[in-house]
C-alpha atoms as a PDB file:
ATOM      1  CA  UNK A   1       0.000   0.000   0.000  1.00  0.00           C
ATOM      2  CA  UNK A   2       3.132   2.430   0.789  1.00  0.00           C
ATOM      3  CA  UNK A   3       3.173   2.616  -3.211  1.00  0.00           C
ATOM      4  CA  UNK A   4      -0.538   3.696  -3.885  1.00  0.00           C
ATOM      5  CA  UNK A   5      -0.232   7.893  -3.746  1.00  0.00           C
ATOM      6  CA  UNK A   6      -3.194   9.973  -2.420  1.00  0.00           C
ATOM      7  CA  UNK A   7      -5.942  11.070  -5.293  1.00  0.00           C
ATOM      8  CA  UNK A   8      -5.888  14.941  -5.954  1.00  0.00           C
ATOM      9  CA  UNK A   9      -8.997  15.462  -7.445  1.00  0.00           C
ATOM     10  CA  UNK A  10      -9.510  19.265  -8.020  1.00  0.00           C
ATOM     11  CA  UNK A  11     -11.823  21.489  -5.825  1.00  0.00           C
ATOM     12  CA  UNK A  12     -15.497  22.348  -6.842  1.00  0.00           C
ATOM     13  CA  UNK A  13     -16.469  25.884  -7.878  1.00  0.00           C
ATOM     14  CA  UNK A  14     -18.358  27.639  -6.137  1.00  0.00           C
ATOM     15  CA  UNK A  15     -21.726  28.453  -7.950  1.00  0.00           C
ATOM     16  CA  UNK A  16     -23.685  31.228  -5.771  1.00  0.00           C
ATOM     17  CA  UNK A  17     -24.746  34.722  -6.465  1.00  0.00           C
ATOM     18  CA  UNK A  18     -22.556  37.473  -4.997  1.00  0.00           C
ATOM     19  CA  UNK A  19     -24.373  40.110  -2.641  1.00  0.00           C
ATOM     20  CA  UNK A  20     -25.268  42.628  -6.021  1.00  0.00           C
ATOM     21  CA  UNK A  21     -26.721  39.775  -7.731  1.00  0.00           C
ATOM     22  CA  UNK A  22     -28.619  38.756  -4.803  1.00  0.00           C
ATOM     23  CA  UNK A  23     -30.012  41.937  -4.758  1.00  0.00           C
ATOM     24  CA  UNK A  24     -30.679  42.394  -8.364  1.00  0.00           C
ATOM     25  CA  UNK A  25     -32.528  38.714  -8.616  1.00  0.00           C
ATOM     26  CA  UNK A  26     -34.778  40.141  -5.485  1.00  0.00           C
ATOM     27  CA  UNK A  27     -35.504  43.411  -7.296  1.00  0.00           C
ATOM     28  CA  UNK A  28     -36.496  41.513 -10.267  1.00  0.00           C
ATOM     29  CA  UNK A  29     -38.652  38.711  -8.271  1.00  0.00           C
ATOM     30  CA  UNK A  30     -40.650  42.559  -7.289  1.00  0.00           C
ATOM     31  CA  UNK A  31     -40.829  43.736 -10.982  1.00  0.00           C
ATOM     32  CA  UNK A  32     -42.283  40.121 -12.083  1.00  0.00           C
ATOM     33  CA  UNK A  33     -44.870  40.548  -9.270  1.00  0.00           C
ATOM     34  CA  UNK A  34     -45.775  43.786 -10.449  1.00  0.00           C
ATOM     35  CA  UNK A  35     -45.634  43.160 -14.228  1.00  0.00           C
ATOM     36  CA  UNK A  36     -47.633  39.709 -14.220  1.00  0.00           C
ATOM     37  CA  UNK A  37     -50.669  40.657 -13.813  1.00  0.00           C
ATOM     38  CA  UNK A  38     -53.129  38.265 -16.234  1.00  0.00           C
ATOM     39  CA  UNK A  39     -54.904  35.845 -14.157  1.00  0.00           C
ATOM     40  CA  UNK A  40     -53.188  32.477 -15.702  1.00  0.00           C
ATOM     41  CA  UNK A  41     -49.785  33.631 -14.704  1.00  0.00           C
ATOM     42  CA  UNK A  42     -49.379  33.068 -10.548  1.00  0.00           C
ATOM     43  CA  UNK A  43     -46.549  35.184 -10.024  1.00  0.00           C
ATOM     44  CA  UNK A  44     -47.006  34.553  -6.060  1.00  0.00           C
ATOM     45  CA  UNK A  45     -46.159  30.784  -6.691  1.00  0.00           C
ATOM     46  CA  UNK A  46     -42.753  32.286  -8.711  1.00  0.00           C
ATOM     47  CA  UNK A  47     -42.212  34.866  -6.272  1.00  0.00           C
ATOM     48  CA  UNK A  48     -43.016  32.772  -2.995  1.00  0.00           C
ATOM     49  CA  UNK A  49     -40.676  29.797  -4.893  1.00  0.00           C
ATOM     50  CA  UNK A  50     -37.713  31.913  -5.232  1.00  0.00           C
ATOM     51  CA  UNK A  51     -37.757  33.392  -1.870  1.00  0.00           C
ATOM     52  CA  UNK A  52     -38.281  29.608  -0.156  1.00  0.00           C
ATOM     53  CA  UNK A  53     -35.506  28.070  -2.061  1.00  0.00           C
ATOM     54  CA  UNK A  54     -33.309  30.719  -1.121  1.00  0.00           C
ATOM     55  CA  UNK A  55     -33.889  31.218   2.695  1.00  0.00           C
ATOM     56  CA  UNK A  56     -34.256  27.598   3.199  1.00  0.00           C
ATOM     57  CA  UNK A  57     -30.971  26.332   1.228  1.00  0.00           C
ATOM     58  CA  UNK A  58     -33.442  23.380   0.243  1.00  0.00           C
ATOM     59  CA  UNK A  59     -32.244  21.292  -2.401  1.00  0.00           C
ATOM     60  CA  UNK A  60     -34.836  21.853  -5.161  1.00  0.00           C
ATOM     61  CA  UNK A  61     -35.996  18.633  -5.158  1.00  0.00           C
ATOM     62  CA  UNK A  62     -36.490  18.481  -1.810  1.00  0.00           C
ATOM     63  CA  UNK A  63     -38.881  21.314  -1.991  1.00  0.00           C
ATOM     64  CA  UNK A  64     -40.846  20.211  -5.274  1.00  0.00           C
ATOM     65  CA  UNK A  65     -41.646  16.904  -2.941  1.00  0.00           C
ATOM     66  CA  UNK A  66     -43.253  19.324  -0.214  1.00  0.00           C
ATOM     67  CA  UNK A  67     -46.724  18.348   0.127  1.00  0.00           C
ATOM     68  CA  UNK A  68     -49.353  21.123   1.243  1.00  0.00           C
ATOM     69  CA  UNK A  69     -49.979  19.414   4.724  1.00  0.00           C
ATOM     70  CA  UNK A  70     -46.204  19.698   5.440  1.00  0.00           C
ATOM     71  CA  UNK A  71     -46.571  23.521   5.630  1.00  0.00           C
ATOM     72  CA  UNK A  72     -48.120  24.385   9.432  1.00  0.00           C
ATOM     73  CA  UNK A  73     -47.819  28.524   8.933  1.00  0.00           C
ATOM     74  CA  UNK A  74     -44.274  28.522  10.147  1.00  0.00           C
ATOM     75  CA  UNK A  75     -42.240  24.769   9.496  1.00  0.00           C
ATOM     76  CA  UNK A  76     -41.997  23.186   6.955  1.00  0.00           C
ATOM     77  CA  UNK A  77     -42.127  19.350   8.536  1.00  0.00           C
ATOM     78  CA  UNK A  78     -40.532  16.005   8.153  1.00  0.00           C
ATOM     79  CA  UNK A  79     -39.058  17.310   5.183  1.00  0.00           C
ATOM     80  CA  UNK A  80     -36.856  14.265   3.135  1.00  0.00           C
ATOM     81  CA  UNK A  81     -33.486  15.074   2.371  1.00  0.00           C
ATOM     82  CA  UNK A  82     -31.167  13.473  -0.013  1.00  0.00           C
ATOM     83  CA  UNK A  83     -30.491   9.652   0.604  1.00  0.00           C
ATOM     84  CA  UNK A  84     -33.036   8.510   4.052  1.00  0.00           C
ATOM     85  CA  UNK A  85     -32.612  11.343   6.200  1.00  0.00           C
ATOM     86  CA  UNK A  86     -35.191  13.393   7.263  1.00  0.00           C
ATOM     87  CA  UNK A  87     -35.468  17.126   8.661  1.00  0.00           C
ATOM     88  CA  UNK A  88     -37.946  17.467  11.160  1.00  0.00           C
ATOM     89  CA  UNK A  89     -38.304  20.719  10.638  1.00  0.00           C
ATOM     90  CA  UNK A  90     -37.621  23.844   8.791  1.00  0.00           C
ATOM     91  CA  UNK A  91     -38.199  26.923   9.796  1.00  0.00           C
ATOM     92  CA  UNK A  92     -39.442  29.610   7.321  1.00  0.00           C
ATOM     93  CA  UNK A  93     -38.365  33.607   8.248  1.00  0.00           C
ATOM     94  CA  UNK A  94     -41.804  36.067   8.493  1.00  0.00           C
ATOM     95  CA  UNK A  95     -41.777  38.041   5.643  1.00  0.00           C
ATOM     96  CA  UNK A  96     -41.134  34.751   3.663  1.00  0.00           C
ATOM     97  CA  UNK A  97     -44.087  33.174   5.210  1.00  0.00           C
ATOM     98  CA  UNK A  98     -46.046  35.965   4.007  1.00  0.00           C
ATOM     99  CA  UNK A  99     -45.236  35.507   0.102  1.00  0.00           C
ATOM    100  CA  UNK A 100     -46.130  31.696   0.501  1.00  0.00           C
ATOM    101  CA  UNK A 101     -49.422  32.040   2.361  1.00  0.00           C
ATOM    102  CA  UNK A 102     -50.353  35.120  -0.175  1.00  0.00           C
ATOM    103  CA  UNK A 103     -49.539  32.373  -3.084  1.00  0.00           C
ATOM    104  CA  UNK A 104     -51.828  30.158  -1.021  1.00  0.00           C
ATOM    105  CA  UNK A 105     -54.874  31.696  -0.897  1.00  0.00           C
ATOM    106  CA  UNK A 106     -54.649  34.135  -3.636  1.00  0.00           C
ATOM    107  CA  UNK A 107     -53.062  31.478  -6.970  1.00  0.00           C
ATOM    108  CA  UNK A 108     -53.350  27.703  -5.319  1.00  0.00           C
ATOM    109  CA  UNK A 109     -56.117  27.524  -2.773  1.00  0.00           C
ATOM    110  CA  UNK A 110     -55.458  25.102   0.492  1.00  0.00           C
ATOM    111  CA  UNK A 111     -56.372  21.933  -1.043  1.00  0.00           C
ATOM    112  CA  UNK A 112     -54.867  18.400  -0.175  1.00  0.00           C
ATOM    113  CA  UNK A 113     -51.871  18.016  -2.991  1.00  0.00           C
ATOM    114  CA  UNK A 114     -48.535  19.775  -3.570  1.00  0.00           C
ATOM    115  CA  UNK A 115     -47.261  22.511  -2.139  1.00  0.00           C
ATOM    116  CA  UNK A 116     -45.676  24.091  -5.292  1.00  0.00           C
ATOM    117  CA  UNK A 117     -48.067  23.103  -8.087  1.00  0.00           C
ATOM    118  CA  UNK A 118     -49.378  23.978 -11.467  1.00  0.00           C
ATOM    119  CA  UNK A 119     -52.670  25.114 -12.193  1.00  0.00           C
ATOM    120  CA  UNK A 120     -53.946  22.214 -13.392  1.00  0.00           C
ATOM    121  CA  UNK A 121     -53.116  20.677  -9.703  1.00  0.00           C
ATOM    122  CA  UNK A 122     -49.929  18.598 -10.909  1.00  0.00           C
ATOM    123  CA  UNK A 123     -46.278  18.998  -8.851  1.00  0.00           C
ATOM    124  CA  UNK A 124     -43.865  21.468  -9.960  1.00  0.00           C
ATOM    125  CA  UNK A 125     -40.863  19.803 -11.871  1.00  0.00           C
ATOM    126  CA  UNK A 126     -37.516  20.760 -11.724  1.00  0.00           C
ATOM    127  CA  UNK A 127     -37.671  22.180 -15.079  1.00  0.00           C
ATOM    128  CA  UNK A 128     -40.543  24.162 -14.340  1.00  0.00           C
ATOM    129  CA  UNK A 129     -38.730  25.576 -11.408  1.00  0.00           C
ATOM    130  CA  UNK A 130     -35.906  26.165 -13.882  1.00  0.00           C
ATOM    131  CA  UNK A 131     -37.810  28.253 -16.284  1.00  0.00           C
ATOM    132  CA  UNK A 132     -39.590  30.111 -13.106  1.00  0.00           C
ATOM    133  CA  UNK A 133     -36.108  31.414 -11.524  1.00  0.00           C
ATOM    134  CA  UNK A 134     -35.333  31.997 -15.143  1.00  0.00           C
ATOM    135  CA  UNK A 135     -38.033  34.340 -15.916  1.00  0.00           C
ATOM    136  CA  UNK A 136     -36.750  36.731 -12.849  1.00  0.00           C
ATOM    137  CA  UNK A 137     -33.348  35.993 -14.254  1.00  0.00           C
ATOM    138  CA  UNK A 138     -34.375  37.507 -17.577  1.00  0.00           C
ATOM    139  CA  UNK A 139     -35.785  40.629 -15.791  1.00  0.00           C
ATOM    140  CA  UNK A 140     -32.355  40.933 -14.068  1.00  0.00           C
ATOM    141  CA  UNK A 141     -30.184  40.793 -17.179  1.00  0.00           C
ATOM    142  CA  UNK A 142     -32.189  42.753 -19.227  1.00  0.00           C
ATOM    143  CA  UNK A 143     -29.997  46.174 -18.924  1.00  0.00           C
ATOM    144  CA  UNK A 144     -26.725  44.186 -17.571  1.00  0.00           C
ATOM    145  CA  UNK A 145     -23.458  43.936 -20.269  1.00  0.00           C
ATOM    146  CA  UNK A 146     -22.629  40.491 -21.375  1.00  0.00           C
ATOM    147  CA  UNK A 147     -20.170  40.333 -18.967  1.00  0.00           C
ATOM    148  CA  UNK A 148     -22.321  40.949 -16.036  1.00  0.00           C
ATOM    149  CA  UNK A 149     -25.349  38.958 -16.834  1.00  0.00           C
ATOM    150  CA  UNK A 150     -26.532  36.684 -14.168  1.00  0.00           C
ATOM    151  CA  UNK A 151     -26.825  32.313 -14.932  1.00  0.00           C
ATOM    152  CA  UNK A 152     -29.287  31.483 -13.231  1.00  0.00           C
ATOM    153  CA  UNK A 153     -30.663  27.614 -12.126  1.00  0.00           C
ATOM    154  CA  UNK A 154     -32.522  26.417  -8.979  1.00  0.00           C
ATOM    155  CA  UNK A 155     -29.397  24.936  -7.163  1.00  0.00           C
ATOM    156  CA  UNK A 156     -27.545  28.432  -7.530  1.00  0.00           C
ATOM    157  CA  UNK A 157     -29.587  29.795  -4.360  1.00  0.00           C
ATOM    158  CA  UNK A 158     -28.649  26.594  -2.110  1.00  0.00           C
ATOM    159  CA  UNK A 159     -24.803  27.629  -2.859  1.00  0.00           C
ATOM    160  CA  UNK A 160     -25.642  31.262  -1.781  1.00  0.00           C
ATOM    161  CA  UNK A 161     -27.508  30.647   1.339  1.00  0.00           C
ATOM    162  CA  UNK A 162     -24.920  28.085   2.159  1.00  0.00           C
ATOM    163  CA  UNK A 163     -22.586  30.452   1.532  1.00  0.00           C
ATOM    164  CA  UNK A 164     -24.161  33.730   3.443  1.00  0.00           C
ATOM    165  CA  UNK A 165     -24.642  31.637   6.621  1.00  0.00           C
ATOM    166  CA  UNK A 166     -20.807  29.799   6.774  1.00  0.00           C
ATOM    167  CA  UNK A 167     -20.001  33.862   6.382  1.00  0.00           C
ATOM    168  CA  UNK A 168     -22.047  34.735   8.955  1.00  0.00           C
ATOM    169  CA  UNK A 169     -22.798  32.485  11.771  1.00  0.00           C
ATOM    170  CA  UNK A 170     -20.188  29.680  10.843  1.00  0.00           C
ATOM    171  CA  UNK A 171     -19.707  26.351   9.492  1.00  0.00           C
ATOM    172  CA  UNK A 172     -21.853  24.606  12.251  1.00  0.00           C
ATOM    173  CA  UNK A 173     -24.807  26.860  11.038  1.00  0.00           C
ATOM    174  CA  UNK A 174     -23.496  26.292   7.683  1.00  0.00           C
ATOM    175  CA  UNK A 175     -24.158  22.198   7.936  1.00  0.00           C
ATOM    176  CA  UNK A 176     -27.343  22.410   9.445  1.00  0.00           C
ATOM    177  CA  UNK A 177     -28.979  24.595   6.860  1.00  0.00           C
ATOM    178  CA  UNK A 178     -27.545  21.842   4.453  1.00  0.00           C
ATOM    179  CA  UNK A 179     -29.170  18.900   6.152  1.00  0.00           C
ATOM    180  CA  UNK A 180     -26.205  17.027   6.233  1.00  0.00           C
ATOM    181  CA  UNK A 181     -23.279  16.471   8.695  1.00  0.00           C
ATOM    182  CA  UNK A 182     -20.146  16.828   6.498  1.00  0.00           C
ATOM    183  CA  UNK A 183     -17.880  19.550   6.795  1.00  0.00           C
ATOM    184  CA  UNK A 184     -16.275  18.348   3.877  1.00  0.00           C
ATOM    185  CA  UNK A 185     -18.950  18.305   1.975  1.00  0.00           C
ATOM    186  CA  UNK A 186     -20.270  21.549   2.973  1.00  0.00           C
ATOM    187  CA  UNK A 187     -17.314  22.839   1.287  1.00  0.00           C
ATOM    188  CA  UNK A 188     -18.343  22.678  -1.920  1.00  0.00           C
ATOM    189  CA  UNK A 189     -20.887  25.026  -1.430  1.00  0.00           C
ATOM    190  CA  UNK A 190     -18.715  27.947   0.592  1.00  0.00           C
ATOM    191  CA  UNK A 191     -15.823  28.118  -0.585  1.00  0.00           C
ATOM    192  CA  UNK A 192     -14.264  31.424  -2.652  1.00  0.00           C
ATOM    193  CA  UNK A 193     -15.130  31.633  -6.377  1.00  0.00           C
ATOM    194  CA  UNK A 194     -12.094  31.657  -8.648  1.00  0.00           C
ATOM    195  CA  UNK A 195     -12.901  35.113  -9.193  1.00  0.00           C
ATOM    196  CA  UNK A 196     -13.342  36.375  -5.534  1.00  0.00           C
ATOM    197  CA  UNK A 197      -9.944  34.906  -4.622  1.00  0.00           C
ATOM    198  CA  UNK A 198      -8.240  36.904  -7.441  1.00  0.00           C
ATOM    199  CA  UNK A 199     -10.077  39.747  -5.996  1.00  0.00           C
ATOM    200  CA  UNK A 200      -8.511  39.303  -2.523  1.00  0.00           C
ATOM    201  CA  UNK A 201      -5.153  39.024  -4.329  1.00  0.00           C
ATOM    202  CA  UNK A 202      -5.471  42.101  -5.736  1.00  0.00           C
ATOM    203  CA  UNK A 203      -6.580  43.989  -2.831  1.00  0.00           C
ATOM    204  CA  UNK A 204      -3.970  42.970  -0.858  1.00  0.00           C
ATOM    205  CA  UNK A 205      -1.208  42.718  -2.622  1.00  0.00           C
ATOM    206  CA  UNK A 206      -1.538  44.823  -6.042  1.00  0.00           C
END
């Protein structure tokens, strides 16, 4: 065995939004609210769908699996994870609450079925949540340069939130928001972008 070297496999990229894009995808989750205003359109489902995937750091198929009567006004419960583990509950911020309960009762009703549906009643799919966070996407780009346009897809906002809370409240915080209990695996999602660490570079030593 004293022959067989180590395997240096290369690290991930990071894949999040920085802060300004953040903030740009949020103004243009408001515009799409405003702007969509026929009645076949549910912008609240878009709106609310963005703003759950992002504070929650759920992976998107975890969320598209959410039925209705896991949703008590404040948890999400006994939410499955990835492989057999389970979550016993999520907590959903306030104001974030607010856009899923106005999508609620104003687009979906409270009827038995999935949380995050279409209006014929089916569950969202992954591509559906695609072209949703797309849509807002769009609205961001659409007076951004080609060099500052924004590629957006639903795992992009797990990487952010992952990111935000290892920034601010540590890697402990980090792993529970992930719903998994590997540091090293938590990396993936947190560390620098190839970009931000030339940054740094710069700033310190150019």
């Amino acid at each position: 065995m004293h022959r067989i070297s180590d395997l240096n496999s290369p690290e991930p990229t990071w894949q999040g939004l920085t802060s300004l894009q953040m903030v740009r995808m949020k103004a243009a989750a408001d515009q799409l609210l405003r702007l969509s205003t026929r009645a076949n359109q549910w912008p609240r489902r878009d709106f609310a769908l963005f703003h759950v995937l992002y504070v929650t750091a759920m992976r998107v198929s975890e969320l598209i699996n959410l039925d209705l009567d896991q949703y008590d006004g404040r948890y999400f419960r006994n939410v499955q994870r990835k492989g057999k583990t389970v979550t016993p509950k999520i907590f959903l911020v306030q104001s974030v609450r607010g856009y899923l309960d106005a999508y609620l009762d104003d687009e979906r009703g409270r009827d038995d079925g999935p949380l995050f549906q279409t209006k014929s009643g089916n569950r969202f799919s992954i591509q559906q949540v695609d072209y949703s966070l797309k849509k807002i996407g769009a609205l961001a780009n659409s007076k951004l340069s080609a060099v500052d346009q924004i590629h957006v897809h639903p795992h992009i906002l797990r990487h952010t939130m992952l990111r935000t809370v290892r920034e601010e409240k540590g890697i402990e915080f980090a792993i529970e928001f992930a719903g998994h209990v590997s540091e090293k695996y938590i990396r993936r999602y947190t560390m620098p972008s190839e970009q931000e660490t030339e940054s740094v570079l710069e700033e310190l030593f150019g």
